[in-house]
Every structure is written in structure tokens, then in C-alpha cells.
Protein backbone atom coordinates (compact mmCIF):
# COMPACT_ATOMS: atom_id res chain seq x y z
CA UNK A 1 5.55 -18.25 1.26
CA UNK A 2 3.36 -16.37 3.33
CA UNK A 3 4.40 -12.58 4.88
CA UNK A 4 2.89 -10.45 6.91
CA UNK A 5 3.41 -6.68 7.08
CA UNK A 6 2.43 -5.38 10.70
CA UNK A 7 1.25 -1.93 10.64
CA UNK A 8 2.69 0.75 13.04
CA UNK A 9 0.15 3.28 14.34
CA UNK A 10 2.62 6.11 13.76
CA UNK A 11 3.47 5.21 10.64
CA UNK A 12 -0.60 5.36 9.75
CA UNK A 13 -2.54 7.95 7.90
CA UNK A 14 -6.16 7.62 7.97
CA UNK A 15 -8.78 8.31 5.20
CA UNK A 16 -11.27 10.87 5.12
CA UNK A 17 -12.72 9.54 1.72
CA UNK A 18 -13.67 6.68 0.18
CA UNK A 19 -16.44 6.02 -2.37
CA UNK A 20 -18.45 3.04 -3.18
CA UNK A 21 -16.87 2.64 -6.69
CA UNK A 22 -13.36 3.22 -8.29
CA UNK A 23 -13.72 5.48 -10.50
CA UNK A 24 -15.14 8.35 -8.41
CA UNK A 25 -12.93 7.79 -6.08
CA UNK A 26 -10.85 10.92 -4.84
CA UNK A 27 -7.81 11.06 -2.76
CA UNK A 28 -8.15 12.21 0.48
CA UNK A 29 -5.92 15.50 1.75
CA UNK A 30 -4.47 13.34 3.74
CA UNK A 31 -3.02 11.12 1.03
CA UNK A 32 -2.08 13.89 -0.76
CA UNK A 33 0.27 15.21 1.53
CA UNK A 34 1.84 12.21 2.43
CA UNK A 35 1.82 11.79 -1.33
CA UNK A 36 3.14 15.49 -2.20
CA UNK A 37 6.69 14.57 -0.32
CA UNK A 38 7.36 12.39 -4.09
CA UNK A 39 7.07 13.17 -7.65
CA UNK A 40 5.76 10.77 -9.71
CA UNK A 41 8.37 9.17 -12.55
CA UNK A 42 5.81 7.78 -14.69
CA UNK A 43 7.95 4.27 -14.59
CA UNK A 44 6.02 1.12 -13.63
CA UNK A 45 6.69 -1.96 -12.74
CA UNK A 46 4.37 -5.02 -12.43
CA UNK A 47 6.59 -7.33 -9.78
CA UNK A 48 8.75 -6.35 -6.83
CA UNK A 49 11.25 -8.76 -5.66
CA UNK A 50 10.33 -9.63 -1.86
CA UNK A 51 14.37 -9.07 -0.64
CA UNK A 52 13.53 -5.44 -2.08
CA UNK A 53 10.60 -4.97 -0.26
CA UNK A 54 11.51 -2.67 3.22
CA UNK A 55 7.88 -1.34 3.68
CA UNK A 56 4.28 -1.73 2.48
CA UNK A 57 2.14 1.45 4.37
CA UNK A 58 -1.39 1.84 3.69
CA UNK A 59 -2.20 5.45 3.49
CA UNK A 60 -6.04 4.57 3.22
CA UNK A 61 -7.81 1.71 1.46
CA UNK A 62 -6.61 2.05 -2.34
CA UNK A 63 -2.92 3.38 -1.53
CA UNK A 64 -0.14 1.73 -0.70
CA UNK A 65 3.51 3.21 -0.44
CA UNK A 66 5.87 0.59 -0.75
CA UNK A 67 9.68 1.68 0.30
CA UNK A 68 12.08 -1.22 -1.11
CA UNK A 69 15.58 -1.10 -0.75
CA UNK A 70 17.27 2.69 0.65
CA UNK A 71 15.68 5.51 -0.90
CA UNK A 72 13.63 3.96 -3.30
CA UNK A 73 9.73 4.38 -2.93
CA UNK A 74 6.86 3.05 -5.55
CA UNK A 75 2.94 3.71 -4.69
CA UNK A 76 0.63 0.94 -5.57
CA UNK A 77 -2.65 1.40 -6.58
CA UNK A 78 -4.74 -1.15 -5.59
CA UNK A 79 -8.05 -2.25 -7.35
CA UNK A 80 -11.00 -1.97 -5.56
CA UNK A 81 -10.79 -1.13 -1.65
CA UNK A 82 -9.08 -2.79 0.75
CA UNK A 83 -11.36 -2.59 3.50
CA UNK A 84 -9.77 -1.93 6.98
CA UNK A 85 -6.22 -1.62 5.54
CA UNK A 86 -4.94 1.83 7.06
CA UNK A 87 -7.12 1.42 10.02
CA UNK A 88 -4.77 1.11 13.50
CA UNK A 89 -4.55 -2.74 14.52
CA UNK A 90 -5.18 -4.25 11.37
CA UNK A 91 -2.34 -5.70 9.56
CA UNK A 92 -1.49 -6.83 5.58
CA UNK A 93 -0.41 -10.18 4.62
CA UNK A 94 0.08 -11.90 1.21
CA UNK A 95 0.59 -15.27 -0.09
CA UNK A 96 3.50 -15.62 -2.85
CA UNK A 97 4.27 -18.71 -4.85
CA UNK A 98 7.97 -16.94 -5.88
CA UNK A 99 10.22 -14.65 -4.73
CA UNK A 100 8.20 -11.51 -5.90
CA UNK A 101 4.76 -9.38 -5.18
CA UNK A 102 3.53 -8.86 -8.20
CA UNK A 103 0.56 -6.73 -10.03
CA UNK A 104 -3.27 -8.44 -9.17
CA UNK A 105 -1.46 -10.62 -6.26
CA UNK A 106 -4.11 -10.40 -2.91
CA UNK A 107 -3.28 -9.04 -0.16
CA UNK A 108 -5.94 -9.73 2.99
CA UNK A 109 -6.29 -7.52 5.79
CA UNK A 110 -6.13 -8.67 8.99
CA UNK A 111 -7.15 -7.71 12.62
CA UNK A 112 -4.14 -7.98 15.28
CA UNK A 113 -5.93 -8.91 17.94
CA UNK A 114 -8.05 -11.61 16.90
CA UNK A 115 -7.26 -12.88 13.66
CA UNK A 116 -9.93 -11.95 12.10
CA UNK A 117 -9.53 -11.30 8.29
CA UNK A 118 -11.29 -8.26 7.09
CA UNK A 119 -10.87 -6.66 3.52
CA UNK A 120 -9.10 -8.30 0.31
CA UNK A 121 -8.28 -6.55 -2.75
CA UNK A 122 -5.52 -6.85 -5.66
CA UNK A 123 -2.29 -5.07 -6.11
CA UNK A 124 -1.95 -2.53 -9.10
CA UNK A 125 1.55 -2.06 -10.49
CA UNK A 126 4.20 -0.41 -8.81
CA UNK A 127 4.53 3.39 -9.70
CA UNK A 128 8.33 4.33 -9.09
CA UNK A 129 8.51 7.67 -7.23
CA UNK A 130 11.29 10.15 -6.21
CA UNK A 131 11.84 12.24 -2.67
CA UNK A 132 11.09 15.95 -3.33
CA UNK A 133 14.67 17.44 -1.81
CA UNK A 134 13.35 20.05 0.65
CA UNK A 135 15.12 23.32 1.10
């Protein structure tokens, strides 16, 4: 089964950072605010069902927030870089042989307008996360 996400440009949030290996790699501010609306729960899990699966938004190349189902959000680490992957006019696809998007699945990045496929990495596990209740 093959899906593809299309990315909205308003629904986007650009890097400022990125470093050539994973373990130096810092978050941009950007992230981080997007990031700062959740708290983490410290709950993983390695496979999301696809009929959960609402929303997959790259907030740069190593950061995706997934929303499945109402209300409930997960970020997803991926490993390595995912070249292109918040970058307007790109989208994500996958390839699944079940009914789930699981940890080290790929996921290819690919330009709207021509086709072209760009970046490929590997999905982390899914970090649950809960909505900070503003005041």
C-alpha cells in the first residue's frame, strides 16, 4: 500500500539548523516552539495504525509531528536527515506491507512538481505527546 502525505505550505516550519551528523544535531528555535505547545509523556510506541494516522508534518529534516486520531499527537524522530522534507513543494510518501507505519519504515521525499524523489531516511518510534492547555 503506498500513501502519500502532501505537505501544506502553511502548515510548514522551516529549519534553521541542521548538522552533518546525528548526534550534534540541535533543534532549531523554530522546532522548539512548535514543539513547546506539547509536553512530552515519555510513552513510545514503535507502530501506528494507518486509520489512526490524521497528519504527518515535517517541522525540519529529523522531526516529524504526527497527529492521529482527535487530539492525540506523537513526534517521530527520524534517523538520519530527511533531506528536503519540510521544504515547501516537496511531499512524504511511504510504502507499507500492513496496515501500520512502523519504527525504521522509509519514508522518501518527493518534489510536487516533477516527481522527483529527493531525501530518504527511517522512522524512529512514536513519542506520545500532550497539548499544553493555554490560559
Amino acid at each position: 500500500m503506498k500513501n502519500t502525505i502532501a505537505i501544506a505550505g502553511s502548515f510548514l516550519l522551516a529549519a534553521g539548523c541542521a548538522s552533518a551528523g546525528t548526534d550534534n544535531y540541535e533543534m532549531s528555535e523554530r522546532v522548539a516552539e512548535r514543539l513547546s505547545k506539547f509536553t512530552a509523556t515519555g510513552e513510545t510506541e514503535t507502530c501506528l495504525s494507518l486509520s489512526r494516522i490524521r497528519s504527518i508534518t515535517p517541522l525540519d529534516e529529523r522531526h516529524f509531528l504526527v497527529e492521529a486520531n482527535v487530539g492525540d499527537y506523537y513526534l517521530n524522530r527520524v534517523s538520519g536527515s530527511c533531506f528536503g522534507a519540510a521544504r515547501p513543494g516537496n511531499r512524504i510518501q511511504y510504502t507499507v506491507s500492513g496496515g501500520q507505519l512502523c519504527r525504521n519504515e522509509i519514508i522518501n521525499v518527493v518534489d510536487n512538481t516533477s516527481g522527483i524523489p529527493g531525501g530518504s531516511c527511517g522512522l524512529g518510534s512514536y513519542e506520545r505527546l500532550e497539548k499544553v492547555e493555554t490560559q
